[in-house]
C-alpha atoms as a PDB file:
ATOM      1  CA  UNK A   1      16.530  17.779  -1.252  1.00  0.00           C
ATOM      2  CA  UNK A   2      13.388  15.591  -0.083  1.00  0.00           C
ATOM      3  CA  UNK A   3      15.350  12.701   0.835  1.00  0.00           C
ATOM      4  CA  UNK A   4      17.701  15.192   2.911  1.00  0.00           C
ATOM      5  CA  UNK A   5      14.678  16.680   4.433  1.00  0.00           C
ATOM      6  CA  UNK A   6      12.658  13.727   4.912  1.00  0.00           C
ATOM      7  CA  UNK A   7      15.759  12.049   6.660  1.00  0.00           C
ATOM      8  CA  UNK A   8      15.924   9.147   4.506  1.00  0.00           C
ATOM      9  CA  UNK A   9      18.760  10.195   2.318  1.00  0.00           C
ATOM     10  CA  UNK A  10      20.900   7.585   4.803  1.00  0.00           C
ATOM     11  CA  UNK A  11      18.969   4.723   3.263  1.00  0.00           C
ATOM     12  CA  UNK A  12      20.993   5.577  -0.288  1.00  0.00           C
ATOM     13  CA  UNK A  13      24.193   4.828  -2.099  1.00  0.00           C
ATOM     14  CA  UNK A  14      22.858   5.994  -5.666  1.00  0.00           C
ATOM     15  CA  UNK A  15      20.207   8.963  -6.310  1.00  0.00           C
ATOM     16  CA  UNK A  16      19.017   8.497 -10.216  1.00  0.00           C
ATOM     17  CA  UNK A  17      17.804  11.292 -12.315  1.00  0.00           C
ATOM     18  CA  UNK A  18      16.745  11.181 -15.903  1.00  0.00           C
ATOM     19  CA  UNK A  19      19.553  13.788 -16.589  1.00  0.00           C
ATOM     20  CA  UNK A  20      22.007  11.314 -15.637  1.00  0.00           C
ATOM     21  CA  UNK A  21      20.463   8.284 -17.258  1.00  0.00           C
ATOM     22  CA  UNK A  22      19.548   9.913 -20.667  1.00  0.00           C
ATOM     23  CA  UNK A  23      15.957   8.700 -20.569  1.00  0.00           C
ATOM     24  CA  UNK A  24      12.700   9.818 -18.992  1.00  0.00           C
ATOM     25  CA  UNK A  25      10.364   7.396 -16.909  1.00  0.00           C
ATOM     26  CA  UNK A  26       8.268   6.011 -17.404  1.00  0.00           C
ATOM     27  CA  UNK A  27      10.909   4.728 -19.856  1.00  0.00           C
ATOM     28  CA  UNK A  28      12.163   0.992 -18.594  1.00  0.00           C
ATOM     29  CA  UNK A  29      15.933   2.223 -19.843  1.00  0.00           C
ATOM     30  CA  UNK A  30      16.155   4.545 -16.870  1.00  0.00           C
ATOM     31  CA  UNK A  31      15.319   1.501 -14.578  1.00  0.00           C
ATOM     32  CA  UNK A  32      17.569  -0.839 -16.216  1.00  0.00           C
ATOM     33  CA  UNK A  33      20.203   2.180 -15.767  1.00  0.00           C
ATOM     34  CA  UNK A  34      19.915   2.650 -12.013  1.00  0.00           C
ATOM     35  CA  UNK A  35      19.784  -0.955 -11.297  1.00  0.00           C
ATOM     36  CA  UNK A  36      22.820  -1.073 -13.222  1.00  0.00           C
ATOM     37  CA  UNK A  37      24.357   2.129 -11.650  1.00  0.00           C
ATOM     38  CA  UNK A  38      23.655   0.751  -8.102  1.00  0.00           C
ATOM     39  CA  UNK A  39      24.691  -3.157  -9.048  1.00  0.00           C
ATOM     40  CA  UNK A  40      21.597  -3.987  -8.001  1.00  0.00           C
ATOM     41  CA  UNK A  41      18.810  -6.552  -8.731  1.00  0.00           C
ATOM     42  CA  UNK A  42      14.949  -5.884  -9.399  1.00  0.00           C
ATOM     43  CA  UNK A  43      14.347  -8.046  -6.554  1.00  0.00           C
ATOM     44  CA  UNK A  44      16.439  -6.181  -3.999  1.00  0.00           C
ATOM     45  CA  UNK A  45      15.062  -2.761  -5.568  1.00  0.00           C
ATOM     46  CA  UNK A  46      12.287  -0.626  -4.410  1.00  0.00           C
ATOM     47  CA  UNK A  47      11.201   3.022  -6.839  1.00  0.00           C
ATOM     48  CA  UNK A  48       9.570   5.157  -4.379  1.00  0.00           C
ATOM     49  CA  UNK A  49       7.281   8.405  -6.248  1.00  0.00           C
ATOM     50  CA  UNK A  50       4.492  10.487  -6.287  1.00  0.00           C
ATOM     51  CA  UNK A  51       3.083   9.453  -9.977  1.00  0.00           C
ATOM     52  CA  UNK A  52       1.182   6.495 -10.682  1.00  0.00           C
ATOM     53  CA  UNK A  53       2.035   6.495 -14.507  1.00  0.00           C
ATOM     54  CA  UNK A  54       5.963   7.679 -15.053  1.00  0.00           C
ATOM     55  CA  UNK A  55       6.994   6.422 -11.200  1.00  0.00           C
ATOM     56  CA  UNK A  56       4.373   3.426 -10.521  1.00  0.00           C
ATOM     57  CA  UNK A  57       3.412   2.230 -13.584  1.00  0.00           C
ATOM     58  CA  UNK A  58       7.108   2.338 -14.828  1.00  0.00           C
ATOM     59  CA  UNK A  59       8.870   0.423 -11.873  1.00  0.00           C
ATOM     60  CA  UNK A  60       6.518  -2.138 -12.125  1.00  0.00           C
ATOM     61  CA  UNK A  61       6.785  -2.495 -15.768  1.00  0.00           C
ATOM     62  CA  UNK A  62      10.337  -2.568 -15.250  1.00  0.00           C
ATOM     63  CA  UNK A  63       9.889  -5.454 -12.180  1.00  0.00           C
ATOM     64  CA  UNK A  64      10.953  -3.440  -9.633  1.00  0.00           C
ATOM     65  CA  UNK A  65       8.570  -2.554  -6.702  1.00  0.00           C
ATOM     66  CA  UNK A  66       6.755   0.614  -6.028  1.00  0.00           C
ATOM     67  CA  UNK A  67       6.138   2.662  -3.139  1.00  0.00           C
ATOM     68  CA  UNK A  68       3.075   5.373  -3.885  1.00  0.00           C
ATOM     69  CA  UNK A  69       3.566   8.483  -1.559  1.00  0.00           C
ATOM     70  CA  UNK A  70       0.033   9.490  -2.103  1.00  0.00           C
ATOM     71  CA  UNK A  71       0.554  13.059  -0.220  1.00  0.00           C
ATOM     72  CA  UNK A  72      -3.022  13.815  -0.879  1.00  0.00           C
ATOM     73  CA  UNK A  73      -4.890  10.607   0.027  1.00  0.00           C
ATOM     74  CA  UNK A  74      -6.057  10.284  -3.328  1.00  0.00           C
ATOM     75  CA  UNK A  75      -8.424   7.172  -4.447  1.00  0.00           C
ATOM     76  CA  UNK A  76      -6.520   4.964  -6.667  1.00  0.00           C
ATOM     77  CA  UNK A  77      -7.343   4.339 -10.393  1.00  0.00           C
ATOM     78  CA  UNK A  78      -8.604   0.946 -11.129  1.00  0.00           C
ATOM     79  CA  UNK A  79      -6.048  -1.639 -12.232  1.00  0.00           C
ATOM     80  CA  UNK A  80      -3.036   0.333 -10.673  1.00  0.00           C
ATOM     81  CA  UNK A  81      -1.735  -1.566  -7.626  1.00  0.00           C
ATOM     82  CA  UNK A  82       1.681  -0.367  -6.079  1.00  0.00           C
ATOM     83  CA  UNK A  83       3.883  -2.605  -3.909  1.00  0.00           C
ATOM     84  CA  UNK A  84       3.298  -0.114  -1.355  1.00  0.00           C
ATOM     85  CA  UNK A  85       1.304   3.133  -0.551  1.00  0.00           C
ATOM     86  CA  UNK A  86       2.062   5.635   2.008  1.00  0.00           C
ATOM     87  CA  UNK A  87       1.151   8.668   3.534  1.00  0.00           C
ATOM     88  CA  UNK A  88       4.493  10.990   2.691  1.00  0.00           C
ATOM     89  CA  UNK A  89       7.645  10.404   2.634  1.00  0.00           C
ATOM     90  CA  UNK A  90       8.560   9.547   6.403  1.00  0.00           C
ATOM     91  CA  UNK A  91       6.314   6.581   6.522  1.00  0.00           C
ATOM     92  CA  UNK A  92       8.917   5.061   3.466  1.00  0.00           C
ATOM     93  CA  UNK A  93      11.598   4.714   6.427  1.00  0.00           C
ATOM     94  CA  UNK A  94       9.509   1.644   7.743  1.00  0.00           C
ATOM     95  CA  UNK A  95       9.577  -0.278   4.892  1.00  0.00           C
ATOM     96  CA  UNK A  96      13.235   0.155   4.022  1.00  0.00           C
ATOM     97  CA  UNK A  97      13.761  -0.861   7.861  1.00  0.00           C
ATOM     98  CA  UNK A  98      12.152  -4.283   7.241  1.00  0.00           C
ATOM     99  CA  UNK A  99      15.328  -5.039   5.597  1.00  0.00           C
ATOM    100  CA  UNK A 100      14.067  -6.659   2.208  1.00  0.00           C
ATOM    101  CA  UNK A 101      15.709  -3.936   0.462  1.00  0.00           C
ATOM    102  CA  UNK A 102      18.931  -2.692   2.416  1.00  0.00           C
END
């Protein structure tokens, strides 16, 4: 529904859920599963989410990079460095357009 409404559901062959992959993040199984599910690679992978520990922490744990959508402009805990950090989800469109990960 947010990717649909945030237009960036073209960007996206496979949507992961922890329903479908058995495990909850921040678990690194439910990374390893959706870079298996899309036949992808950690380096060609981005997670994109709204919570520093299960969504941030856990893609980076995993090797994969991070996009923060940090709706509420929040100061970020020291030690915790995403990949990236943006606004909401719209601003996420310019940093799948820069090709690394398409």
């Amino acid at each position: 529904k947010k990717l649909h409404s945030s237009g960036l559901h073209r960007y996206f062959q496979q949507v992961i859920t922890s329903e479908k992959a058995g495990k909850k993040k921040p678990d690194r199984h439910i990374f390893e599963y959706a870079l298996q599910m899309a036949s992808a690679q950690c380096a060609e992978s981005i997670m994109i989410g709204d919570d520093l520990e299960v969504d941030i922490e856990g893609a980076a744990k995993a090797g994969i990079d991070q996009v923060y959508v940090n709706y509420q402009n929040l100061p970020l805990p020291h030690g915790i460095e995403p990949t990236y950090v943006v606004p909401d989800l719209k601003a996420v469109g310019e940093i799948l357009l820069d090709g690394k990960y398409l």
